[in-house]
Protein backbone atom coordinates (compact mmCIF):
# COMPACT_ATOMS: atom_id res chain seq x y z
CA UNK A 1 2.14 -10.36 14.55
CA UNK A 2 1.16 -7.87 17.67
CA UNK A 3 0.68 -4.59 16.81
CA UNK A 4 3.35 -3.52 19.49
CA UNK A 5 5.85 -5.88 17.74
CA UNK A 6 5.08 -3.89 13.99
CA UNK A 7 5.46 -0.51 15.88
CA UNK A 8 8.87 -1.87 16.91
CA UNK A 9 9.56 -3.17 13.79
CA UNK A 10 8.41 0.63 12.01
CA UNK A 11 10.11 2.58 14.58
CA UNK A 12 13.79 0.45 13.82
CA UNK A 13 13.55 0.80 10.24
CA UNK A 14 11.88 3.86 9.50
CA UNK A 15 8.70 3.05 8.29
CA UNK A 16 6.13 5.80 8.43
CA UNK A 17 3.50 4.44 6.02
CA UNK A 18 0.74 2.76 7.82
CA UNK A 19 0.75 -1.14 9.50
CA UNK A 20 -2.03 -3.41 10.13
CA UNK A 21 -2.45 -6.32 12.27
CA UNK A 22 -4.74 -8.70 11.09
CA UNK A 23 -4.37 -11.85 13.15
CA UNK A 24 -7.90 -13.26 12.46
CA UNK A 25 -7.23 -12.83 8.79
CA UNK A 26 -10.46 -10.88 8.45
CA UNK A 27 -8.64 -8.62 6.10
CA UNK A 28 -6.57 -10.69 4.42
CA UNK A 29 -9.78 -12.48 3.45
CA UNK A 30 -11.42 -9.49 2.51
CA UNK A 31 -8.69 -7.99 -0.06
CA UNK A 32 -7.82 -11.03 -1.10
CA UNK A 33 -3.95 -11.29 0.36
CA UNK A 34 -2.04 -13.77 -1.41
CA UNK A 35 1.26 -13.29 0.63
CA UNK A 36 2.29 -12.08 3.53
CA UNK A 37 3.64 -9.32 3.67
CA UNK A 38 1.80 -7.83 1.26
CA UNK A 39 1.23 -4.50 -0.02
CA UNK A 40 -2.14 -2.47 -0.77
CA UNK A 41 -1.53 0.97 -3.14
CA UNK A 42 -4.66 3.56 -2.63
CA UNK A 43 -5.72 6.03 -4.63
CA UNK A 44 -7.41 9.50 -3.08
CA UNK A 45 -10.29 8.52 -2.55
CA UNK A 46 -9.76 5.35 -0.63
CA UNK A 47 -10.26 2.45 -3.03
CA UNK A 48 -7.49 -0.35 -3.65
CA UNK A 49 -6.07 0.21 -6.82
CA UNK A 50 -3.31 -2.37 -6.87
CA UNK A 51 -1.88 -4.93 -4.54
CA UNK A 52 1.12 -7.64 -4.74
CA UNK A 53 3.82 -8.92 -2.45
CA UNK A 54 6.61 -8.37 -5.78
CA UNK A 55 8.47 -4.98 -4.99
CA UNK A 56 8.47 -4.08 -8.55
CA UNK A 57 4.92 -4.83 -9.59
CA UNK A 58 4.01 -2.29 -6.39
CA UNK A 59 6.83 0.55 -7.68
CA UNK A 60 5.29 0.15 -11.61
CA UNK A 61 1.70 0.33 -9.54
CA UNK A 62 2.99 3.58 -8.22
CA UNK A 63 4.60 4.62 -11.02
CA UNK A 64 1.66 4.65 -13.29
CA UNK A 65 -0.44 6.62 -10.41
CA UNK A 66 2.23 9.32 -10.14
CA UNK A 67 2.86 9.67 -13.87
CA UNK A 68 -1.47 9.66 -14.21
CA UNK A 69 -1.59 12.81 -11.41
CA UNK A 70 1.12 14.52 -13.01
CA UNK A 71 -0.25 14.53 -16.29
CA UNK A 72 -3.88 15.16 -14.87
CA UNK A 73 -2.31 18.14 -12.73
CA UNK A 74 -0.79 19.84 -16.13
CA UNK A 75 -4.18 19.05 -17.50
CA UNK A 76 -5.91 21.13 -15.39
CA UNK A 77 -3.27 23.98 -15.32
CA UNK A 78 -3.93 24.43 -19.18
């Protein structure tokens, strides 16, 4: 899909999270997309930590990260 049509497609419903377009499929070759869409979770420093095209696998990916930086953030407060 054109970038122009995902900016469309972001602007109607919202979406402020950052699109790709990766019509060669150089990406999706590189991380290893096994859907489309699909969705990539990122930790701080950059590197994929979890990717699926299942809602619910992605919210328990963030989940997990969340409930990790909390408890590392009250960690460090002590």
């Amino acid at each position: 899909m054109p970038l122009s049509q995902l900016r469309k497609f972001a602007d109607k419903h919202g979406v402020t999270y950052p699109l790709i377009s990766d019509p060669q499929g150089v990406s999706a070759q590189k991380y290893g997309v096994e859907a489309i869409p699909e969705t990539f979770v990122f930790n701080k420093q950059g590197k994929v930590i979890g990717s699926s095209w299942k809602w619910d696998k992605i919210a328990s990916i963030v989940k997990a990260m969340v409930t990790k930086d909390s408890h590392l953030q009250h960690t460090q407060k002590l």
